[in-house]
C-alpha atoms as a PDB file:
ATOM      1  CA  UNK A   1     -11.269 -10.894 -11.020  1.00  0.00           C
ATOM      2  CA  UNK A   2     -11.877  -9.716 -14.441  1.00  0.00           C
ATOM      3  CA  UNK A   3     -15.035 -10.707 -16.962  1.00  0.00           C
ATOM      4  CA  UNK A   4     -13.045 -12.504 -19.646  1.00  0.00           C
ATOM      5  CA  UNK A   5     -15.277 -10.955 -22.929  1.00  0.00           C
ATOM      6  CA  UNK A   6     -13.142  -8.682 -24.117  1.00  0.00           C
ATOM      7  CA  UNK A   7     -14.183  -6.325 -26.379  1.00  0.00           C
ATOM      8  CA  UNK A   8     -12.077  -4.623 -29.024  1.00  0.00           C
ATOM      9  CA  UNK A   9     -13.328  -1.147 -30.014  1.00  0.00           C
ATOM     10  CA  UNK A  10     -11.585   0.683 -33.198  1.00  0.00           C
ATOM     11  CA  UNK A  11     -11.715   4.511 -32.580  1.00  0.00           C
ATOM     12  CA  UNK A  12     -10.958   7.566 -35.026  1.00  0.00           C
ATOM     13  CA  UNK A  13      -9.297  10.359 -33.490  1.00  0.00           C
ATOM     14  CA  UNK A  14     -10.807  13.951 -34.556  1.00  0.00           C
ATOM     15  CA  UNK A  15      -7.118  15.601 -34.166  1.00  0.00           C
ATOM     16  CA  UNK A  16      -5.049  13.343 -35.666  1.00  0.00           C
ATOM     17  CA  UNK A  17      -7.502  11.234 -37.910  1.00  0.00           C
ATOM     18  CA  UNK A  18      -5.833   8.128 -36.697  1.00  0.00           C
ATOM     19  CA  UNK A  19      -7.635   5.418 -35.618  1.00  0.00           C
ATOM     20  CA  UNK A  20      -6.688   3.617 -32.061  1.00  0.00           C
ATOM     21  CA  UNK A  21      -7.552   0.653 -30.073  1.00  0.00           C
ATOM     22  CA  UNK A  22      -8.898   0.062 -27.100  1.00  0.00           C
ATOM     23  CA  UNK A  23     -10.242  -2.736 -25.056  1.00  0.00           C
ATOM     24  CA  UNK A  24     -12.573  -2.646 -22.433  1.00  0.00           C
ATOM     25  CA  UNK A  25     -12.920  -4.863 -19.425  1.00  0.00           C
ATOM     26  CA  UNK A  26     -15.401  -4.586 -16.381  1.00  0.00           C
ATOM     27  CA  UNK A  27     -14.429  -6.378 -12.651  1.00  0.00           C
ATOM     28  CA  UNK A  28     -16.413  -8.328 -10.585  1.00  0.00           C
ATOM     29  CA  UNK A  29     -17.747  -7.599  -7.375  1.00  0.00           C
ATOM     30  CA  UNK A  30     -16.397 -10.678  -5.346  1.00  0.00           C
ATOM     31  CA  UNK A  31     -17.374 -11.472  -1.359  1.00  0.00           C
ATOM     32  CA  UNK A  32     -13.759 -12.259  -0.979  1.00  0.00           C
ATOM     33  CA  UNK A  33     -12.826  -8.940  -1.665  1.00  0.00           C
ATOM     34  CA  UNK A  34     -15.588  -7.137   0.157  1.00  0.00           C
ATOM     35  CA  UNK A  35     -14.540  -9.011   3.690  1.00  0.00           C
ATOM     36  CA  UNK A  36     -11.469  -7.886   2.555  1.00  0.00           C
ATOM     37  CA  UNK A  37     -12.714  -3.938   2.048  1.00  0.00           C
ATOM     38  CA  UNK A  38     -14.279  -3.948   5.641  1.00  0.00           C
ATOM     39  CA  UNK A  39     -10.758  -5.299   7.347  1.00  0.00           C
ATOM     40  CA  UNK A  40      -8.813  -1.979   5.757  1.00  0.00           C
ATOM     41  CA  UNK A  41     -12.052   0.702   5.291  1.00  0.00           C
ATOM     42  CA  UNK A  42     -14.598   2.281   7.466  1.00  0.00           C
ATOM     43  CA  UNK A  43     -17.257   4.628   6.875  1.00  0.00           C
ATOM     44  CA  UNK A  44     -16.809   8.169   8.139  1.00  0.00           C
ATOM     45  CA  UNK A  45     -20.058   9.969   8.470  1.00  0.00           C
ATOM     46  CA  UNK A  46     -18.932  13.493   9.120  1.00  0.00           C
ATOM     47  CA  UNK A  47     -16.763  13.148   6.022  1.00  0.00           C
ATOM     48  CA  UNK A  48     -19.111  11.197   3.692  1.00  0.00           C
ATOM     49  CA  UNK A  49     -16.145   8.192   2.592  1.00  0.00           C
ATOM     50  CA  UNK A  50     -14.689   5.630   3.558  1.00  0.00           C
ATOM     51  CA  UNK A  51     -10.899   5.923   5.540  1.00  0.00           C
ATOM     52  CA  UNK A  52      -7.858   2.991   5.025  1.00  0.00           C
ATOM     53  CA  UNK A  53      -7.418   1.844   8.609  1.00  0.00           C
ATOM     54  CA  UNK A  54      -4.951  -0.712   9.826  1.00  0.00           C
ATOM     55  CA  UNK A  55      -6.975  -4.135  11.257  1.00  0.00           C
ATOM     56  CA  UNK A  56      -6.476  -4.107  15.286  1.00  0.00           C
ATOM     57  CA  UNK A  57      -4.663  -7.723  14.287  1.00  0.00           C
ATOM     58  CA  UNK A  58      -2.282  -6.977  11.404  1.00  0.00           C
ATOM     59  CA  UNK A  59       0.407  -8.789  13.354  1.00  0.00           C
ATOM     60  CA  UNK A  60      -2.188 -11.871  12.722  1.00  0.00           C
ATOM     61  CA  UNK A  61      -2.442 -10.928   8.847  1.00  0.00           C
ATOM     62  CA  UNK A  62       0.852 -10.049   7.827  1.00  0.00           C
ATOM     63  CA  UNK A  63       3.461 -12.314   5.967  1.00  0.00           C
ATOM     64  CA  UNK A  64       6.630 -11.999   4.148  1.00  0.00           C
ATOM     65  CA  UNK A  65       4.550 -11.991   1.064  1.00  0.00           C
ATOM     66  CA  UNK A  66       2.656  -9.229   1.986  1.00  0.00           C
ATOM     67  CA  UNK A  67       5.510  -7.286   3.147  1.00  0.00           C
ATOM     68  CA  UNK A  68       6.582  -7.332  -0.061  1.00  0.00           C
ATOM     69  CA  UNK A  69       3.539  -6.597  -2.000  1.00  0.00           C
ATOM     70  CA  UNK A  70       3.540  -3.488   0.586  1.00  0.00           C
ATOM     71  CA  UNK A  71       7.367  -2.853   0.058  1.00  0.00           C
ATOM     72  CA  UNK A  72       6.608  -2.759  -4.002  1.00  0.00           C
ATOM     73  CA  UNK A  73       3.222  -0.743  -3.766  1.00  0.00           C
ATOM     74  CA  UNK A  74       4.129   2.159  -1.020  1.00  0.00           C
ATOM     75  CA  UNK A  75       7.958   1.577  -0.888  1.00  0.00           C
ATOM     76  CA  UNK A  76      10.723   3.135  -2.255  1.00  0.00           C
ATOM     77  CA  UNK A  77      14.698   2.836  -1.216  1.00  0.00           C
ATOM     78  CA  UNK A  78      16.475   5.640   0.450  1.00  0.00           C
ATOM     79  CA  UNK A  79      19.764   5.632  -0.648  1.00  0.00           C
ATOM     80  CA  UNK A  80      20.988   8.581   1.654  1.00  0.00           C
ATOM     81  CA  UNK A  81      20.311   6.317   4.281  1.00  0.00           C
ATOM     82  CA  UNK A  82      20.830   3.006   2.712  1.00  0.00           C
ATOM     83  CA  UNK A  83      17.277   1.835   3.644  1.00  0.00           C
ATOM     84  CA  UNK A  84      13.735   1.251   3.113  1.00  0.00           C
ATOM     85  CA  UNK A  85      10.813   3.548   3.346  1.00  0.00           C
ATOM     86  CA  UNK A  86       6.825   2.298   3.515  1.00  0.00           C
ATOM     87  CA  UNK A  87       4.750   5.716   3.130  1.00  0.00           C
ATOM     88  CA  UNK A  88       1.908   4.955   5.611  1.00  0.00           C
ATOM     89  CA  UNK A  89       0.327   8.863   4.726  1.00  0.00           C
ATOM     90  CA  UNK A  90      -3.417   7.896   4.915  1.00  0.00           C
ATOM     91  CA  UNK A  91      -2.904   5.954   8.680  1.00  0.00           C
ATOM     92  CA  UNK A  92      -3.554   7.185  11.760  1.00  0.00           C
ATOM     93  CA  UNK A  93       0.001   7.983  14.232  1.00  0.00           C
ATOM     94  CA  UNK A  94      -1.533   5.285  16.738  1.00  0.00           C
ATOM     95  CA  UNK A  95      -1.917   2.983  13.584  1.00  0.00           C
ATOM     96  CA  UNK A  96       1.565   3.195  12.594  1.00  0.00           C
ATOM     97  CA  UNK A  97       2.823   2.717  15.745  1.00  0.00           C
ATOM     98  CA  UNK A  98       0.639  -1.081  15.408  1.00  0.00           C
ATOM     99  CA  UNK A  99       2.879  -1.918  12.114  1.00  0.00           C
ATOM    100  CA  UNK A 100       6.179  -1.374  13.419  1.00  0.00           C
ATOM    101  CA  UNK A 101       5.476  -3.581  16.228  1.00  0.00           C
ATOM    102  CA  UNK A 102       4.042  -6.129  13.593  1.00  0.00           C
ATOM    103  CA  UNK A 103       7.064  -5.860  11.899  1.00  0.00           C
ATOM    104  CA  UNK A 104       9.153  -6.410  14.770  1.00  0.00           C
ATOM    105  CA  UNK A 105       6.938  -9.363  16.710  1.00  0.00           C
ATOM    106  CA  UNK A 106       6.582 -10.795  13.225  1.00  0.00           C
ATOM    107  CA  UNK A 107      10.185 -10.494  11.497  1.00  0.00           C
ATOM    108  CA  UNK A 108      12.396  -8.852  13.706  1.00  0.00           C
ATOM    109  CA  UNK A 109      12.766  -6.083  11.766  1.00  0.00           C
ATOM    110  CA  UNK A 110      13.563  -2.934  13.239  1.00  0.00           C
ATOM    111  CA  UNK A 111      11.694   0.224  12.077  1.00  0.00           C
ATOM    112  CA  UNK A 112      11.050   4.023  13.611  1.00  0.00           C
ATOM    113  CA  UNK A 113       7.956   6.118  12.642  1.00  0.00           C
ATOM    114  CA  UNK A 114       9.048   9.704  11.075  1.00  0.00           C
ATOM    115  CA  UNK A 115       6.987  12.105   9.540  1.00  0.00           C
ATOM    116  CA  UNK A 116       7.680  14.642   6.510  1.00  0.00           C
ATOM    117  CA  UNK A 117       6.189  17.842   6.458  1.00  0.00           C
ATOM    118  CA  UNK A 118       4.901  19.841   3.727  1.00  0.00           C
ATOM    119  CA  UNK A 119       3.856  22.984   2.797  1.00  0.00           C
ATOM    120  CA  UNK A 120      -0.050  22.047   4.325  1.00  0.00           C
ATOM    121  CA  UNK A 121       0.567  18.754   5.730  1.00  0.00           C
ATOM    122  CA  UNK A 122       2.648  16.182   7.808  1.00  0.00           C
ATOM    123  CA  UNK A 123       2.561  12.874   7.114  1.00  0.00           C
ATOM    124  CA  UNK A 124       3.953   9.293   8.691  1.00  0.00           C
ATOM    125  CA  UNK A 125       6.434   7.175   7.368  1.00  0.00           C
ATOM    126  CA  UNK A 126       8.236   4.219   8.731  1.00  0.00           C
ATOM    127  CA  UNK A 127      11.666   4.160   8.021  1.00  0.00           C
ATOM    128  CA  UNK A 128      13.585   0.639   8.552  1.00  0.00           C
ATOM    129  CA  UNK A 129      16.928   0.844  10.176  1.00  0.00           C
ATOM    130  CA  UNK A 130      19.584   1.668   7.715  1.00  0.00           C
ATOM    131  CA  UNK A 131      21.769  -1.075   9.910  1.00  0.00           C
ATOM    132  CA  UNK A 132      23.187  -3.896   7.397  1.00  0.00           C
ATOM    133  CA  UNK A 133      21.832  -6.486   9.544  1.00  0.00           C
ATOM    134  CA  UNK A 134      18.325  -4.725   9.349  1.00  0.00           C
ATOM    135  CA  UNK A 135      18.294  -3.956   5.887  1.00  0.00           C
ATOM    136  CA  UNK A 136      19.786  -7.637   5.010  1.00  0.00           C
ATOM    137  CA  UNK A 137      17.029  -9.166   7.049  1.00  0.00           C
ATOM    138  CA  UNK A 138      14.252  -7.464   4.930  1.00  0.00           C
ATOM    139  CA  UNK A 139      15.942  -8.388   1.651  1.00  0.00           C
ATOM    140  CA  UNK A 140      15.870 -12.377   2.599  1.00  0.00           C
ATOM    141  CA  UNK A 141      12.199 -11.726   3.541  1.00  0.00           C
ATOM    142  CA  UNK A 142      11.362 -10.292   0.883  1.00  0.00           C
END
C-alpha cells in the first residue's frame, strides 16, 4: 500500500543544531480500498464530510479476524468488570444495535449497548458480558 522509494532526508535543527532523520513515504490510492471507503463512509451534505456508518450487512462481513483487528483498534479491557469494551462513539444508536446482533448471530457472543456521558456529549459503547463463559468465548475467537 506504500510506494517503496524511500527517501532519506538529513535535517538540521535551528534549536538544538542537531541534525535528524527522516524518511518520507507517500500511499497509493488503491480501488480495493475505495470499495472499501464507500461500505463504512457516506457523504453528508449539510455537514460538508464524510460519516463512518456500519454496512446494513456487517453480519455478512464480519469474522473472527476482524473482531480482533476491531478488539485491538477501539478496544480496551475493563477490569472492574472483567470484560471487554469496543468504543463505537462515531455510530449511530440504531447502528450499534446492528453489531451486537452480528456479534451474537455470528459468534454467540453476548454484548449490551451503554453509553458514557460527558461534560457535552454521550456516546455508545458495547460492553461484552463480564460472564466467564462470555468473556472465554471472545478470547478463543480472538
Amino acid at each position: 500500500m506504500c510506494t517503496f522509494n524511500r527517501k532519506l532526508n538529513y535535517n538540521k535543527n535551528a534549536h538544538t543544531i542537531k541534525s535528524t532523520q527522516s524518511y518520507n513515504f507517500a500511499t497509493r490510492s488503491l480501488t480495493e480500498l475505495t470499495l472499501i471507503h464507500s461500505k463504512w463512509y457516506c457523504f453528508d451534505f449539510n455537514l460538508n464530510k464524510y460519516l463512518k456508518i456500519v454496512p446494513i450487512n456487517i453480519a455478512d462481513i464480519l469474522f473472527a479476524r476482524g473482531l480482533a483487528n476491531w478488539i485491538m483498534d477501539d478496544g480496551y479491557w475493563k477490569k472492574t468488570h472483567n470484560t471487554v469494551v469496543l468504543c463505537t462513539h462515531s455510530f449511530k444508536e440504531s447502528e450499534v444495535d446492528l453489531l451486537i446482533a452480528a456479534l451474537n448471530s455470528n459468534f454467540g457472543l453476548i454484548a449490551s449497548h451503554n453509553k458514557q456521558i460527558t461534560k457535552d456529549k454521550i456516546y455508545s459503547l458495547i460492553v461484552f458480558s463480564g460472564k466467564s463463559n462470555n468473556i472465554n468465548k471472545l478470547r478463543d475467537l480472538v
